[in-house]
N, C-alpha and C. Protein backbone atom coordinates (compact mmCIF):
# COMPACT_ATOMS: atom_id res chain seq x y z
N UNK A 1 0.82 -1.19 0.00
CA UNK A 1 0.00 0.00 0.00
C UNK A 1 0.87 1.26 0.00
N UNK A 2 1.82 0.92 0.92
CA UNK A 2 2.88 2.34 0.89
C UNK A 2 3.60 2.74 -0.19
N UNK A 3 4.02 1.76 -0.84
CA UNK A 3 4.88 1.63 -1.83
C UNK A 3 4.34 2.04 -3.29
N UNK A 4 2.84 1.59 -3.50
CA UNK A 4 1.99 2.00 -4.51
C UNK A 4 1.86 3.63 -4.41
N UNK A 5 1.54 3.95 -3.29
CA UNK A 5 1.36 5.52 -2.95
C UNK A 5 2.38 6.37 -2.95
N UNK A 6 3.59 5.74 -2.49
CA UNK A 6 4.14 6.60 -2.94
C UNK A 6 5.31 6.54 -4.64
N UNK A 7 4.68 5.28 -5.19
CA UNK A 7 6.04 5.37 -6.83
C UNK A 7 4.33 5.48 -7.74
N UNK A 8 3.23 5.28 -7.49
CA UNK A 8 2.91 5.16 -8.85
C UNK A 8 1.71 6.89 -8.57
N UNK A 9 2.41 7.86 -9.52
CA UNK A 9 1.89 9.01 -9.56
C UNK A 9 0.60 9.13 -10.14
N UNK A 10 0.07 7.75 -11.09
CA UNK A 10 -1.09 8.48 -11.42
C UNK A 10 -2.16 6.82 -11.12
N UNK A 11 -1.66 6.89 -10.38
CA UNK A 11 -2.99 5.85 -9.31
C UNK A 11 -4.56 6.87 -8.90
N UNK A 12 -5.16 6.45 -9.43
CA UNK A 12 -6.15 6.85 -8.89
C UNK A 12 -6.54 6.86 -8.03
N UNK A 13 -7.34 8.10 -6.86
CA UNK A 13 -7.79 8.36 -5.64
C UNK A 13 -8.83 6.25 -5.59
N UNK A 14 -9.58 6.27 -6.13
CA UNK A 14 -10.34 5.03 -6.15
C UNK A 14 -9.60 3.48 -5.19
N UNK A 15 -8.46 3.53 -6.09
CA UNK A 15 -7.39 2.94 -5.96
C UNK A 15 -6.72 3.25 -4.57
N UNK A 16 -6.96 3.07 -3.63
CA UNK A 16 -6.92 4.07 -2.43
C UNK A 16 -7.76 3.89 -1.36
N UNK A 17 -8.94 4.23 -1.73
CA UNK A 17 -10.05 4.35 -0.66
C UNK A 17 -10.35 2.93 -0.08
N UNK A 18 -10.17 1.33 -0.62
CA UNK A 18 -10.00 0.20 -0.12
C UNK A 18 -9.22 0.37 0.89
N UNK A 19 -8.09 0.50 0.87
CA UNK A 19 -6.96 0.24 1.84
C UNK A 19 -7.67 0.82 3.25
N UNK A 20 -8.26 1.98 3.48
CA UNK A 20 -8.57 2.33 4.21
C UNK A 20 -9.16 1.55 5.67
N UNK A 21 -9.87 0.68 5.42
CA UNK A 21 -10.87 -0.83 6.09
C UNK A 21 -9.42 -1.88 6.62
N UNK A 22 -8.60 -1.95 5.73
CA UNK A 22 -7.38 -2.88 6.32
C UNK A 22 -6.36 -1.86 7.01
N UNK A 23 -6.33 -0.82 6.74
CA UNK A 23 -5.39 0.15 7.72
C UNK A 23 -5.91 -0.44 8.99
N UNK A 24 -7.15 0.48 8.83
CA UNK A 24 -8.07 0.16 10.45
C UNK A 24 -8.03 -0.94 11.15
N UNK A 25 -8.09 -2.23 9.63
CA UNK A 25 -8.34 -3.74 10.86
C UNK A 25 -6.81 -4.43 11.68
N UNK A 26 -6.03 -3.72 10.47
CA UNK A 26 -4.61 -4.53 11.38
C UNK A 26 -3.69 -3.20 12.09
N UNK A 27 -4.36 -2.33 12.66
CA UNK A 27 -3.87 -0.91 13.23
C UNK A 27 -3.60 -1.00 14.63
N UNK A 28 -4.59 -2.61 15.23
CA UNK A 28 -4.24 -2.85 16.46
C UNK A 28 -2.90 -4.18 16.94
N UNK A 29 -2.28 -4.36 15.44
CA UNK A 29 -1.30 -5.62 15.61
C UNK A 29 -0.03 -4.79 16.19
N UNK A 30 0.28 -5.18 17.65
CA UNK A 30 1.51 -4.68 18.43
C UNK A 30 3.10 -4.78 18.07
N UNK A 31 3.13 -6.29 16.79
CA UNK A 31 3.96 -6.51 16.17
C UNK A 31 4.97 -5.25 15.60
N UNK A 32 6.33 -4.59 15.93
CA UNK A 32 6.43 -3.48 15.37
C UNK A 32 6.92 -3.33 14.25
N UNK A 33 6.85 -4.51 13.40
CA UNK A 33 6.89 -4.28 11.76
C UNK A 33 5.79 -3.94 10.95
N UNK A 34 4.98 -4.82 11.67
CA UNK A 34 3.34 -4.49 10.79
C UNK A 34 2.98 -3.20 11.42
N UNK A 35 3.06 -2.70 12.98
CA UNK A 35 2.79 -1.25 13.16
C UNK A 35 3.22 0.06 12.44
N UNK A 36 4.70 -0.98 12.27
CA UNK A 36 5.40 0.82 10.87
C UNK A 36 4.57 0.31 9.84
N UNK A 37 4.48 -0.53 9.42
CA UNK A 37 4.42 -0.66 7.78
C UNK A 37 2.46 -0.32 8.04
N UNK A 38 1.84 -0.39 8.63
CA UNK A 38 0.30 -0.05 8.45
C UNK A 38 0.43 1.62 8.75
N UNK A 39 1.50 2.17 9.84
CA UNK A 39 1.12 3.70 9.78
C UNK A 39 2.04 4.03 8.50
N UNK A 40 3.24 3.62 8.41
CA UNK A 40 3.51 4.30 6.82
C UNK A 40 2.96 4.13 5.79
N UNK A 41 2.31 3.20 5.79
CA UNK A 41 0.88 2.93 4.12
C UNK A 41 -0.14 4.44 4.76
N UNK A 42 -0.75 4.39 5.92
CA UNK A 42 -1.73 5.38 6.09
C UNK A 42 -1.30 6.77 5.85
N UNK A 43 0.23 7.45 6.27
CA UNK A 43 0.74 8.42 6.15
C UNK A 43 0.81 8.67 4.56
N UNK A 44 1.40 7.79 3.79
CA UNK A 44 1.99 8.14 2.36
C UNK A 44 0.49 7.84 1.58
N UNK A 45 -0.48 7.43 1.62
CA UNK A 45 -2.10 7.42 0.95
C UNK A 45 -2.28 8.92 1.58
N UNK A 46 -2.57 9.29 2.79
CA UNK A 46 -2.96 10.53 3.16
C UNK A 46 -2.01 12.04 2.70
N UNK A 47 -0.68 11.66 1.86
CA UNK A 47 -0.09 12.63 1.57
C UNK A 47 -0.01 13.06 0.16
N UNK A 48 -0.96 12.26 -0.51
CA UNK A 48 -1.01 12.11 -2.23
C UNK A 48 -1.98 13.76 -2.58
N UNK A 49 -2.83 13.86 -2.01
CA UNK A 49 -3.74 15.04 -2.40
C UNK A 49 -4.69 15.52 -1.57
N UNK A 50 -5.20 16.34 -1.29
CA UNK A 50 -6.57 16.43 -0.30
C UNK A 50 -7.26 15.60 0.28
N UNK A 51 -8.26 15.39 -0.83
CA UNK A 51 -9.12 14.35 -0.61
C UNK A 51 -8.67 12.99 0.28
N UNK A 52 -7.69 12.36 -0.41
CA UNK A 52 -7.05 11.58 0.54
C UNK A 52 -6.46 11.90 2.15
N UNK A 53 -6.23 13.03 2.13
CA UNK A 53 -5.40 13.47 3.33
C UNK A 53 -6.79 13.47 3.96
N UNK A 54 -7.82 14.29 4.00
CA UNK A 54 -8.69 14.04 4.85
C UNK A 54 -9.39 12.76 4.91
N UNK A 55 -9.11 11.68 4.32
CA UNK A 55 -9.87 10.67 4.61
C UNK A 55 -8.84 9.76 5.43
N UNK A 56 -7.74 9.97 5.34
CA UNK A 56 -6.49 9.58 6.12
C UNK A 56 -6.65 9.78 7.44
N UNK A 57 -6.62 11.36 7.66
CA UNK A 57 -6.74 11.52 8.87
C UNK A 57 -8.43 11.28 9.61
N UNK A 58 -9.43 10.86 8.73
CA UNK A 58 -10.81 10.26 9.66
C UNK A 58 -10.33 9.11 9.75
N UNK A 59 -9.49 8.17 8.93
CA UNK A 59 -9.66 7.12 9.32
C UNK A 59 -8.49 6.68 10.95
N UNK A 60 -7.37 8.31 10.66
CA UNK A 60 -6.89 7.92 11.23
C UNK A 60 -7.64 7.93 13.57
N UNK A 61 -8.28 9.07 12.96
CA UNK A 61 -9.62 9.59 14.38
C UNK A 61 -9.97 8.12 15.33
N UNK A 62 -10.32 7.61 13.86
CA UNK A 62 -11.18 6.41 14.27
C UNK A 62 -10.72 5.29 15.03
N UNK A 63 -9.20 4.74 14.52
CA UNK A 63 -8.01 3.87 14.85
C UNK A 63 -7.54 4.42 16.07
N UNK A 64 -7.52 5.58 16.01
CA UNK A 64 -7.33 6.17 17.58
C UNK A 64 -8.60 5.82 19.13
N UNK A 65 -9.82 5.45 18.77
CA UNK A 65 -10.75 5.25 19.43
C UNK A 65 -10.41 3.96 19.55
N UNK A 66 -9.37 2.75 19.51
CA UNK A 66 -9.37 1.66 19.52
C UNK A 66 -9.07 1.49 20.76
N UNK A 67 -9.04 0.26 21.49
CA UNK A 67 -8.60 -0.17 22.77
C UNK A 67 -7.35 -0.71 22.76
N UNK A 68 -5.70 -0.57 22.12
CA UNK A 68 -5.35 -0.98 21.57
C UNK A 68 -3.85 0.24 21.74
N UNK A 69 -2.82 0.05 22.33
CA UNK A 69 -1.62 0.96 22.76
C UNK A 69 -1.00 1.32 21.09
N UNK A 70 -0.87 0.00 20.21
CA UNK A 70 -0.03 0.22 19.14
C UNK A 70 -1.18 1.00 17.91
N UNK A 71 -2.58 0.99 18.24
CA UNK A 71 -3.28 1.62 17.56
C UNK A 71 -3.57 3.13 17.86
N UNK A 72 -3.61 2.88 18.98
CA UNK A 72 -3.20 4.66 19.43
C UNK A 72 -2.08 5.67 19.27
N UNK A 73 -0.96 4.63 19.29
CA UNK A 73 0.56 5.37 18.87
C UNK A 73 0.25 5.42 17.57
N UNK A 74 0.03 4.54 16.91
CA UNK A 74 -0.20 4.76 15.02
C UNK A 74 -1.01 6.00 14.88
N UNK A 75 -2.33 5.95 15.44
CA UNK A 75 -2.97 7.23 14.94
C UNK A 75 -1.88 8.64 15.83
N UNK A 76 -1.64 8.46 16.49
CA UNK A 76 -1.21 10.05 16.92
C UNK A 76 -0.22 9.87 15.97
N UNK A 77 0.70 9.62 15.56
CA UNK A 77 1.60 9.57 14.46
C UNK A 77 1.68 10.47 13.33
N UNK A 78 0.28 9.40 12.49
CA UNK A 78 -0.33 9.82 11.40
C UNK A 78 -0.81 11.00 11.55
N UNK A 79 -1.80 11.81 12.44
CA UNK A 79 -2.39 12.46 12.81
C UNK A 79 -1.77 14.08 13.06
N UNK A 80 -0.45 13.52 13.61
CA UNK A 80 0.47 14.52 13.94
C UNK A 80 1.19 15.15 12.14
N UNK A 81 1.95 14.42 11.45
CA UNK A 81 2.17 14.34 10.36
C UNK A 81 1.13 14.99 9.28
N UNK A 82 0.04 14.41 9.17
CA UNK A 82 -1.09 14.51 8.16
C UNK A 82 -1.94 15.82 8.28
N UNK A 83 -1.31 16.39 9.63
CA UNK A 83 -2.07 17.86 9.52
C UNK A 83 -1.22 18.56 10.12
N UNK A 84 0.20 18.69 9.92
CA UNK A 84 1.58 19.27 9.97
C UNK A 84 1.34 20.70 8.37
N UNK A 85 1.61 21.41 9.41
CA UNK A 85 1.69 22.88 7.90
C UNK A 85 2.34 22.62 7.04
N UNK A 86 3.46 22.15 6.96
CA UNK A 86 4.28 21.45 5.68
C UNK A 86 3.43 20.53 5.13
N UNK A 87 2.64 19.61 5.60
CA UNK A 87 2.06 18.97 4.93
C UNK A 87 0.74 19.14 4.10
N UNK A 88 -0.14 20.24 4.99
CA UNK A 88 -1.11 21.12 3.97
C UNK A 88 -0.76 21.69 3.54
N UNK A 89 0.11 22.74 3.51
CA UNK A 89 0.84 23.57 2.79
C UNK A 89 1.10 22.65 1.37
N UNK A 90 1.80 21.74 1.50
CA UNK A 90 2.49 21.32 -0.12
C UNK A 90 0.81 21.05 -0.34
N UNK A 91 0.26 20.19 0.07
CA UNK A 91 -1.37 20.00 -0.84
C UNK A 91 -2.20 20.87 -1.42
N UNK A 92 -2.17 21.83 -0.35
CA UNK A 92 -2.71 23.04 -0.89
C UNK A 92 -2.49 23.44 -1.99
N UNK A 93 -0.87 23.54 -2.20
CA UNK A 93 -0.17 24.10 -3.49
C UNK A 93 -0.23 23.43 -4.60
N UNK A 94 -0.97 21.78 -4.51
CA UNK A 94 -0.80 20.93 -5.48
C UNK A 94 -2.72 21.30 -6.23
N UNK A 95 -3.51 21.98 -5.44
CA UNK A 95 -4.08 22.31 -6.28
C UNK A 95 -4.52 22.40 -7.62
């Protein structure tokens, strides 16, 4: 997921909005390979364009409501990142 988002430039938003449901379901695995690799797929989908960025960061809201230490560190992460001024800033500009 990370890897698609961030080499293939003209992936469609569509192409995208799936991942979202498996971010969420494996967001609570404590494992800390699958914890980087599920918040860096969510970070680099949420940094492609708007639209995505805000659906990044609801999904990331949501993963945060989990009962779940490695799902809570993931969303503050993402969360922190995904609405960082550098990071609206460049979206904005990609307008």
């Amino acid at each position: 997921m990370a890897c698609l988002a961030w080499h293939d430039k003209q992936a469609p938003d569509s192409k995208f909005r799936p991942f979202f449901k498996r971010i969420e379901a494996e967001s609570g695995d404590g494992r800390n390979f699958v914890k980087k690799a599920v918040n860096w797929s969510l970070r680099q989908i949420g940094k492609r364009n708007l639209k995505l960025n805000k659906l990044a960061i609801i999904s990331a809201k949501r993963i945060a409501e989990l009962d779940s230490k490695a799902a809570r560190w993931l969303a503050a992460d993402a969360i922190k990142e995904l609405t960082s001024q550098a990071i609206q800033s460049r979206l904005n500009d990609m307008k």
